[in-house]
Structure formats: structure tokens, C-alpha cells
C-alpha atoms as a PDB file:
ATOM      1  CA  UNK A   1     116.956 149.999 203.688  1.00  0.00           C
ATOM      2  CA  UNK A   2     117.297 153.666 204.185  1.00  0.00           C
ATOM      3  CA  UNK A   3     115.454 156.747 202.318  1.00  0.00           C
ATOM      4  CA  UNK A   4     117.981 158.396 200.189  1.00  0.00           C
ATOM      5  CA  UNK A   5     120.877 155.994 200.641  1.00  0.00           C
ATOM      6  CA  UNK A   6     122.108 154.644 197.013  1.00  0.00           C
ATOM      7  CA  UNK A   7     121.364 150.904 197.292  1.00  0.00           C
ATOM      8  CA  UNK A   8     125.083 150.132 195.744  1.00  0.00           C
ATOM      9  CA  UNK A   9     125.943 151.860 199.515  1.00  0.00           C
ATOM     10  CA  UNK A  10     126.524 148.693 202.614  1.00  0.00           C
ATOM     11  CA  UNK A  11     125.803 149.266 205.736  1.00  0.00           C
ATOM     12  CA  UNK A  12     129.570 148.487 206.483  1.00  0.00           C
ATOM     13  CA  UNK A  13     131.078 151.084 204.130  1.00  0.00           C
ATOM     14  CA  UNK A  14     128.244 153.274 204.949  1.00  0.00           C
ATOM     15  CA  UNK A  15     130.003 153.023 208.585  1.00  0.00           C
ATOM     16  CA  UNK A  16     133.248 153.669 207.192  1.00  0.00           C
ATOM     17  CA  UNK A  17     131.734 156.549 205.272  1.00  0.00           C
ATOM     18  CA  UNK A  18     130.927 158.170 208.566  1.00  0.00           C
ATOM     19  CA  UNK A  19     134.145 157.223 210.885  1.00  0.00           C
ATOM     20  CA  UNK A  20     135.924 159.121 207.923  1.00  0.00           C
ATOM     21  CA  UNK A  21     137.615 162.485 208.776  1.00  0.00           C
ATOM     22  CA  UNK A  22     138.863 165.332 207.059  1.00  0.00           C
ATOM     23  CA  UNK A  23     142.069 164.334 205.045  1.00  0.00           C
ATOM     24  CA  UNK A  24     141.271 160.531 205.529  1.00  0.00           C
ATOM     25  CA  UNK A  25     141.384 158.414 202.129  1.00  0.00           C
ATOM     26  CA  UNK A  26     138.659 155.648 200.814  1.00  0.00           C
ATOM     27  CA  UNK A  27     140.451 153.611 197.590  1.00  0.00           C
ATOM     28  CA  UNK A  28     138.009 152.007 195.394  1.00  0.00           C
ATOM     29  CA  UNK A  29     139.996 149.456 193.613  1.00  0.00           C
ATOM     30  CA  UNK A  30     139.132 147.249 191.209  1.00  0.00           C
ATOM     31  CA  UNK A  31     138.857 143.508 191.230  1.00  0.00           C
ATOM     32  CA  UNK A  32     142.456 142.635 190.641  1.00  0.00           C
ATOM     33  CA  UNK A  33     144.018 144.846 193.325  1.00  0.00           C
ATOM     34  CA  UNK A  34     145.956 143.422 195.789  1.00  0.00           C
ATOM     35  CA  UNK A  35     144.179 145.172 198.756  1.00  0.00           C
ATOM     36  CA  UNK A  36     144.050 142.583 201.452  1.00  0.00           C
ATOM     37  CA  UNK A  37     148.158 142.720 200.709  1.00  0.00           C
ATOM     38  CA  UNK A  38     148.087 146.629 201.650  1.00  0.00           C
ATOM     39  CA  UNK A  39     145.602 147.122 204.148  1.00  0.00           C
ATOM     40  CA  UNK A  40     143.440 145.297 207.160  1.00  0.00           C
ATOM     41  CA  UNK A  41     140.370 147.502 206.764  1.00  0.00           C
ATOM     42  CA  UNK A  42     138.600 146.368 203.403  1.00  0.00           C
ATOM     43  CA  UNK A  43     135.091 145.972 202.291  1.00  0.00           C
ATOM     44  CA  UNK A  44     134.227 143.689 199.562  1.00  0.00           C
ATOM     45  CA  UNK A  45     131.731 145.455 197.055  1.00  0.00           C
ATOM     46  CA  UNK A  46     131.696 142.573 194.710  1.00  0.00           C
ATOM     47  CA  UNK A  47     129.990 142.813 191.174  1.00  0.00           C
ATOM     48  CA  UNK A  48     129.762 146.702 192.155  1.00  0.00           C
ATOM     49  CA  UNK A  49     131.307 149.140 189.577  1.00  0.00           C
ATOM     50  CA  UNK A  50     133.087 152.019 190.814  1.00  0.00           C
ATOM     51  CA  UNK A  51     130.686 154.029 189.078  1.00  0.00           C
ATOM     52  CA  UNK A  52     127.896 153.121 190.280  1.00  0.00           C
ATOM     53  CA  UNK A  53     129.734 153.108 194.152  1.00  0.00           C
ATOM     54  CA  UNK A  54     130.610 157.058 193.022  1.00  0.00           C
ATOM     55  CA  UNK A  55     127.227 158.100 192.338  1.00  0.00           C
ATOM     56  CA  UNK A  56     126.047 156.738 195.893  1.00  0.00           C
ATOM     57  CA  UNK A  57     128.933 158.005 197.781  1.00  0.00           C
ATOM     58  CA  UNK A  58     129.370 161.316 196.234  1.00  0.00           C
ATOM     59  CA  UNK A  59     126.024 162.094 197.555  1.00  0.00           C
ATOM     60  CA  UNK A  60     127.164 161.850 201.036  1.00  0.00           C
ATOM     61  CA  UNK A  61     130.787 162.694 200.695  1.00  0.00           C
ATOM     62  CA  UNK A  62     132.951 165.630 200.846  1.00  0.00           C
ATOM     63  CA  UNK A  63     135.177 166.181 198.628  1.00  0.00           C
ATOM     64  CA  UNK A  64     138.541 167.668 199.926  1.00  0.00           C
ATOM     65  CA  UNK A  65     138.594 171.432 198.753  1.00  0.00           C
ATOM     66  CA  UNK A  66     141.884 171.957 200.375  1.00  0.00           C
ATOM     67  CA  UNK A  67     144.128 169.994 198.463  1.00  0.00           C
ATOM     68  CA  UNK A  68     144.787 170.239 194.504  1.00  0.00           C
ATOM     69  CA  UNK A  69     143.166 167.074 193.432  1.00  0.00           C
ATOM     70  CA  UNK A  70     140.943 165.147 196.012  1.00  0.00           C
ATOM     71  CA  UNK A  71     140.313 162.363 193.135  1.00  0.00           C
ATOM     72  CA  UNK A  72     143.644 160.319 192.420  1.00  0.00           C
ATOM     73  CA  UNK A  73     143.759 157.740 189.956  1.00  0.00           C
ATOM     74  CA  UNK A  74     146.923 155.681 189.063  1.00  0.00           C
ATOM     75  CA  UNK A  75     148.902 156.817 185.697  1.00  0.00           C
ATOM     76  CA  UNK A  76     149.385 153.583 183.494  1.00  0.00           C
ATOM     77  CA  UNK A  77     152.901 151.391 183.499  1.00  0.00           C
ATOM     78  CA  UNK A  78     154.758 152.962 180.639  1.00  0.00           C
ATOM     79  CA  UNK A  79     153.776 150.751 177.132  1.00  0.00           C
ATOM     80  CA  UNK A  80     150.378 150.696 178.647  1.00  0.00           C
ATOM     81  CA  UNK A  81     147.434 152.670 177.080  1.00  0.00           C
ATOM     82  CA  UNK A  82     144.651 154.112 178.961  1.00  0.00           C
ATOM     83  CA  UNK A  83     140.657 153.806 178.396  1.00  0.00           C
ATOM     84  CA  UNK A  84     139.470 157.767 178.463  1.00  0.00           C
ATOM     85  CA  UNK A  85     136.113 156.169 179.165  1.00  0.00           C
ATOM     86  CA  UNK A  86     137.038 154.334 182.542  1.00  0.00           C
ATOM     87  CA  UNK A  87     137.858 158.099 183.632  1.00  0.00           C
ATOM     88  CA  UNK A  88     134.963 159.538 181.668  1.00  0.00           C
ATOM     89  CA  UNK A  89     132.468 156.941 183.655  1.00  0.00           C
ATOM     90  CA  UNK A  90     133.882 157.917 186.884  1.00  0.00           C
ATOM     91  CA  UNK A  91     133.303 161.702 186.372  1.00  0.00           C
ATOM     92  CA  UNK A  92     130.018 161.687 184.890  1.00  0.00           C
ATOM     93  CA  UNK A  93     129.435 159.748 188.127  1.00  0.00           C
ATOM     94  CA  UNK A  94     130.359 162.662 190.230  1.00  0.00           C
ATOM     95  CA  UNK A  95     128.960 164.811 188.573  1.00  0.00           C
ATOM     96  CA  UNK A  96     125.727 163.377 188.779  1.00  0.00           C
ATOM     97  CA  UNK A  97     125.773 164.375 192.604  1.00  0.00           C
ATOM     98  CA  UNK A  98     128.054 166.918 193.029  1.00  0.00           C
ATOM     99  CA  UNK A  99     127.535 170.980 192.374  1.00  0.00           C
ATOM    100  CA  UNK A 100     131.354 171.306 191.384  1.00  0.00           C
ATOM    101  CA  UNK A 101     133.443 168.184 190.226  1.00  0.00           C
ATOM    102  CA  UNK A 102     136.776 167.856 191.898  1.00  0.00           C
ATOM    103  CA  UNK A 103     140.021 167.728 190.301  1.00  0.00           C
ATOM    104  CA  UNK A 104     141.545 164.905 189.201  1.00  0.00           C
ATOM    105  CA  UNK A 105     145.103 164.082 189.216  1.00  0.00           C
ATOM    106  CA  UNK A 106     147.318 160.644 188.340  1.00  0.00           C
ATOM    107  CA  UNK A 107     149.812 158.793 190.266  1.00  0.00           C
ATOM    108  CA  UNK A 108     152.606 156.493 189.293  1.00  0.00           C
ATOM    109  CA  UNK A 109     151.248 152.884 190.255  1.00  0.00           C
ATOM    110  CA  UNK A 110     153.594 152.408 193.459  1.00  0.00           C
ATOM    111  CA  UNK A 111     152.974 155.863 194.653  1.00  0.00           C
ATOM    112  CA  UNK A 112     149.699 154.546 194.752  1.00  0.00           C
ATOM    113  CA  UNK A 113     149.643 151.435 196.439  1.00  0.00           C
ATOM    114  CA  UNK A 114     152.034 153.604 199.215  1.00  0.00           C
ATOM    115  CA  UNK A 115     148.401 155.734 199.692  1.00  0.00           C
ATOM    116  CA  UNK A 116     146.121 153.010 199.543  1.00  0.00           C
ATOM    117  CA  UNK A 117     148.487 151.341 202.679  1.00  0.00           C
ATOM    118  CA  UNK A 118     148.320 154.881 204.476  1.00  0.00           C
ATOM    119  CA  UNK A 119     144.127 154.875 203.485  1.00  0.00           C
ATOM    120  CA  UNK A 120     141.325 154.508 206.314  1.00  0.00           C
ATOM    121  CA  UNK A 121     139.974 151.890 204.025  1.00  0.00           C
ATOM    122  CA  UNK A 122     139.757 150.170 200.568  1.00  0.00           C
ATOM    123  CA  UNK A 123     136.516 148.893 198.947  1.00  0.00           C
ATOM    124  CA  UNK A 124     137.065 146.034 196.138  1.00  0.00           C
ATOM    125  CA  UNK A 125     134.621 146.079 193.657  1.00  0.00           C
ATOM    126  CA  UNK A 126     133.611 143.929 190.897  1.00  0.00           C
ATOM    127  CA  UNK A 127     135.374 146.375 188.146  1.00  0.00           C
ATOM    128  CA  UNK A 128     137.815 145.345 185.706  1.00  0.00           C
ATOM    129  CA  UNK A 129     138.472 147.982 184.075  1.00  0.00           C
ATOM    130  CA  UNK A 130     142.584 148.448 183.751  1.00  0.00           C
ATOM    131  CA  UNK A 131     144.336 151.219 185.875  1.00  0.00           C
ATOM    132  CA  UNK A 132     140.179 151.934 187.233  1.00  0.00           C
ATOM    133  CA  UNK A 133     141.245 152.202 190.809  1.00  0.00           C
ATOM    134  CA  UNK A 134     140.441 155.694 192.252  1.00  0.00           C
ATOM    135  CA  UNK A 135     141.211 157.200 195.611  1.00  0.00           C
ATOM    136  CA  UNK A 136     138.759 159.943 197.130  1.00  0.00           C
ATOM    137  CA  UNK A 137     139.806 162.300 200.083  1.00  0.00           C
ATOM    138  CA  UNK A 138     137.014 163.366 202.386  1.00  0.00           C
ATOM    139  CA  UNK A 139     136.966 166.909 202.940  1.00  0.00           C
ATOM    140  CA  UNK A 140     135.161 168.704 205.557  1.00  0.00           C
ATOM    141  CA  UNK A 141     131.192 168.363 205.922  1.00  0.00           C
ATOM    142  CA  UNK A 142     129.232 171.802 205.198  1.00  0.00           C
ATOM    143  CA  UNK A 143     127.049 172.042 208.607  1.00  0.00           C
ATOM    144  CA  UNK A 144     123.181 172.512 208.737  1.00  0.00           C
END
């Protein structure tokens, strides 16, 4: 166990936090994704939420300042409704860590899976929230 490291935080995705470069993508999907379909590098965060997996790596993550929206979530299938909370939860999250929270933008569901192939990794977690899956791009890492 390390001092100041959110326990929710593995020492593999830990690693993967810090192999990470400026641009690269980390999906957190939920429990349904098909992830090992997409991509070879994927950690298994089981009975994790994504919230909880937010607050610990927004602590040691930057967030992308260079783009428009370093936060992507998928945009539901059309007929499908949306839980405000799920997004709400996510946020608050953040925010909890961050100085400034990072915009937020949606994606049409295969746009998404296209990113989450192109991502350095994906973490599946134990959520099951619908349409909870959220990608993060790491920005660049303030020095000292």
C-alpha cells in the first residue's frame, strides 16, 4: 500500500497510469462492454465503480487542456433515455480532486468503441450503469 494512492487504484493500472502520455486515452467501461473484443491491454477493476476509480485517478491524472472535451462519454442509441445521475456521479467525482473540471462531451456509441480500439488501455469495472462508460485523455503533467 502506498501513502496517498486511492485504494480503488491497482498496482497494474497504477502502471498504466504512468506509461500514459500526453494525448493517450484510458476507457473506463462498464461491466457489459465488450473490451477484450476491442483491445489487448485491459485491466479488470471488478466490483469497482467508475466513480469511485475517478476520484483515485483524477488525483494523479492530467486532464487534457488542449483539446475541447478531455472527458467523452457515449450518447445513448436513439429510443434510449439517459440517467443524468450516472453523469452527475462521475463529475462530482472529479471534482472532488480536481481545481477545474474538464469538459465533457458525447459520442455516438460506434464512434466510441472506434476510440476505445485506438486507447492505451481499458479498465472494466463492476458498473452497470447504462451508457456509464467514460473515456479520459491524459494531458500534460504540471512539473515540480
Amino acid at each position: 500500500m502506498l501513502k496517498g494512492i486511492h485504494p480503488a487504484i491497482s498496482p497494474e493500472l497504477l502502471k498504466v497510469l504512468a506509461e500514459m502520455g500526453h494525448g493517450d486515452e484510458l476507457v473506463l467501461c462498464d461491466a457489459h462492454f465488450p473490451a477484450h473484443s476491442l483491445q489487448q491491454k485491459v485491466i479488470r477493476a471488478d466490483g469497482v465503480s467508475i466513480d469511485h476509480l475517478l476520484q483515485g485517478i483524477s488525483l494523479l491524472f492530467e486532464f487534457d487542456n488542449y483539446v475541447k472535451a478531455p472527458l467523452i462519454m457515449m450518447k445513448p442509441v436513439q429510443g434510449d433515455d439517459l440517467d443524468p445521475q450516472v453523469e452527475r456521479r462521475y463529475l462530482n467525482a472529479i471534482k472532488s480532486a480536481v481545481k477545474d473540471l474538464p469538459n465533457l462531451e458525447r459520442i455516438e456509441r460506434f464512434e466510441f468503441y472506434q476510440r476505445a480500439k485506438q486507447a492505451y488501455a481499458i479498465v472494466i469495472t463492476g458498473e452497470i450503469a447504462k451508457y456509464g462508460n467514460i473515456i479520459l485523455k491524459k494531458g500534460v503533467t504540471p512539473s515540480f
